[in-house]
C-alpha atoms as a PDB file:
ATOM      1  CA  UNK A   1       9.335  -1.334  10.070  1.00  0.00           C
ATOM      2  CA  UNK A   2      12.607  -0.082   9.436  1.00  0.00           C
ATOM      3  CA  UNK A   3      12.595   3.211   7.551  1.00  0.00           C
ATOM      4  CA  UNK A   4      16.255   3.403   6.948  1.00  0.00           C
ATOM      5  CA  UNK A   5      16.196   0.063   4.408  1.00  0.00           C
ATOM      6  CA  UNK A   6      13.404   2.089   2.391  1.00  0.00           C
ATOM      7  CA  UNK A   7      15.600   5.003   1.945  1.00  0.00           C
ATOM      8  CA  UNK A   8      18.173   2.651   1.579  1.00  0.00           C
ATOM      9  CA  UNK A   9      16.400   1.003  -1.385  1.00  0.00           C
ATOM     10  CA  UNK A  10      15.345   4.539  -2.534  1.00  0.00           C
ATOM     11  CA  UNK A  11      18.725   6.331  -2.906  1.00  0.00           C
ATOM     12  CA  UNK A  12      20.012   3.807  -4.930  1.00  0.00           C
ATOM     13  CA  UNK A  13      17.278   3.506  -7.472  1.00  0.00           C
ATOM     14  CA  UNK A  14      17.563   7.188  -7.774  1.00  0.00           C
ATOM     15  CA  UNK A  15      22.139   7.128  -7.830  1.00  0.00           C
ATOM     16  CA  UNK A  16      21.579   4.367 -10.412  1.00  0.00           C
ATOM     17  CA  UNK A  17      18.932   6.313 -12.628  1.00  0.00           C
ATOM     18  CA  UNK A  18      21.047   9.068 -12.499  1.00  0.00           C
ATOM     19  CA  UNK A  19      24.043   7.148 -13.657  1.00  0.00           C
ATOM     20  CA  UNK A  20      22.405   5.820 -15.875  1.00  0.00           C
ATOM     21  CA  UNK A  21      21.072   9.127 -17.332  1.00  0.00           C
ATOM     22  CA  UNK A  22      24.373   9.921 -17.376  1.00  0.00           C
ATOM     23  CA  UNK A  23      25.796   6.948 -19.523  1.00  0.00           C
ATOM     24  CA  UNK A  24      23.306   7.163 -22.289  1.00  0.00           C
ATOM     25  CA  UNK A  25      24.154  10.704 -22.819  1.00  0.00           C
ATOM     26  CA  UNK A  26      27.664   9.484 -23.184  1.00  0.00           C
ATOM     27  CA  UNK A  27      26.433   7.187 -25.976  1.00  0.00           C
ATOM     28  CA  UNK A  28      27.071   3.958 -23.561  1.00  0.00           C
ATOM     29  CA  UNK A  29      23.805   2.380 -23.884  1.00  0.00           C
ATOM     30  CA  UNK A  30      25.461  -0.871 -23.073  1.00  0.00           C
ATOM     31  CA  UNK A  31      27.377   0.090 -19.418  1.00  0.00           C
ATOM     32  CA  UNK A  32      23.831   1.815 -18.489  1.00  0.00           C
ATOM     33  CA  UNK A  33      21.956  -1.710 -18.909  1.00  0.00           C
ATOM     34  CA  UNK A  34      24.632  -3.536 -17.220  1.00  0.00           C
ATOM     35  CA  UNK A  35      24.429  -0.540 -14.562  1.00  0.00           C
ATOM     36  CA  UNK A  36      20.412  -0.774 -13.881  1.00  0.00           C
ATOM     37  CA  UNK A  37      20.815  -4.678 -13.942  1.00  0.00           C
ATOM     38  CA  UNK A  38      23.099  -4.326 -11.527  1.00  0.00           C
ATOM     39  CA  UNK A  39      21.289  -1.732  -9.769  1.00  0.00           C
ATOM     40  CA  UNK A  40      18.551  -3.869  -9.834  1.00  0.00           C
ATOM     41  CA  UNK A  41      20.526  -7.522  -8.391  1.00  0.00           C
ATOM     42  CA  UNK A  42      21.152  -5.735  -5.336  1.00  0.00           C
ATOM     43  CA  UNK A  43      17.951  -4.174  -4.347  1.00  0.00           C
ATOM     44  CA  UNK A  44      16.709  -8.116  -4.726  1.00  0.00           C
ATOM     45  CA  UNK A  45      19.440  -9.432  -2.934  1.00  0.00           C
ATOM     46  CA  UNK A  46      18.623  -6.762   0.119  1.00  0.00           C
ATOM     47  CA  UNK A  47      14.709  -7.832  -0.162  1.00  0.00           C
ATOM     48  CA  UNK A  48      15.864 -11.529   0.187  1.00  0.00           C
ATOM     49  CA  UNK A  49      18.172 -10.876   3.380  1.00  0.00           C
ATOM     50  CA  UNK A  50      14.898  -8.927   4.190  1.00  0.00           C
ATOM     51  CA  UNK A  51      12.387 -12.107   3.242  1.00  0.00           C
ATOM     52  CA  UNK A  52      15.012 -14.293   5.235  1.00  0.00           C
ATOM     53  CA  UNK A  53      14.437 -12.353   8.970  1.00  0.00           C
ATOM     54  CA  UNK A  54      10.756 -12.541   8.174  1.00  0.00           C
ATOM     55  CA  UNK A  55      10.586 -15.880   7.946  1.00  0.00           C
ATOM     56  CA  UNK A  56      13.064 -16.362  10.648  1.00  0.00           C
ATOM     57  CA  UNK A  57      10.664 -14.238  12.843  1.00  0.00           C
ATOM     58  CA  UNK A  58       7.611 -16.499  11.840  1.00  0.00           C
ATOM     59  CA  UNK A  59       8.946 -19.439  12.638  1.00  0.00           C
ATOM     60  CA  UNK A  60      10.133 -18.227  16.101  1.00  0.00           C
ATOM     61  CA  UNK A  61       6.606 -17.236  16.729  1.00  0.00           C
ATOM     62  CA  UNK A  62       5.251 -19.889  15.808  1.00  0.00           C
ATOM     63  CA  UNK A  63       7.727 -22.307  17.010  1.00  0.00           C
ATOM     64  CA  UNK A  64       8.304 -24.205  14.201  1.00  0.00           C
END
């Protein structure tokens, strides 16, 4: 397995906590849930180009 995509994944669950840290101490509770939903949307849309290969892979095992 690929190290780099959990790093990947890592860093930005740490930039957006940070940001988000950030906001609410700036009284902008609102921009720092649209920031950790956002945050959030693209860590699941790397696990589903992630899901995708696997199954990809699986099926070219498996010939199917």
């Amino acid at each position: 397995m690929d190290t780099a995509i959990i790093f990947k994944i890592a860093g930005i669950g740490i930039l957006i906590s940070v940001l988000s840290i950030v906001l609410k101490q700036a009284q902008k509770e609102e921009q720092a849930q649209m920031l950790t939903l956002a945050g959030v949307i693209v860590v699941l849309i790397i696990l589903v180009q992630l899901l995708s290969q696997l199954f990809t892979m699986v099926r070219t095992v498996f010939d199917l």
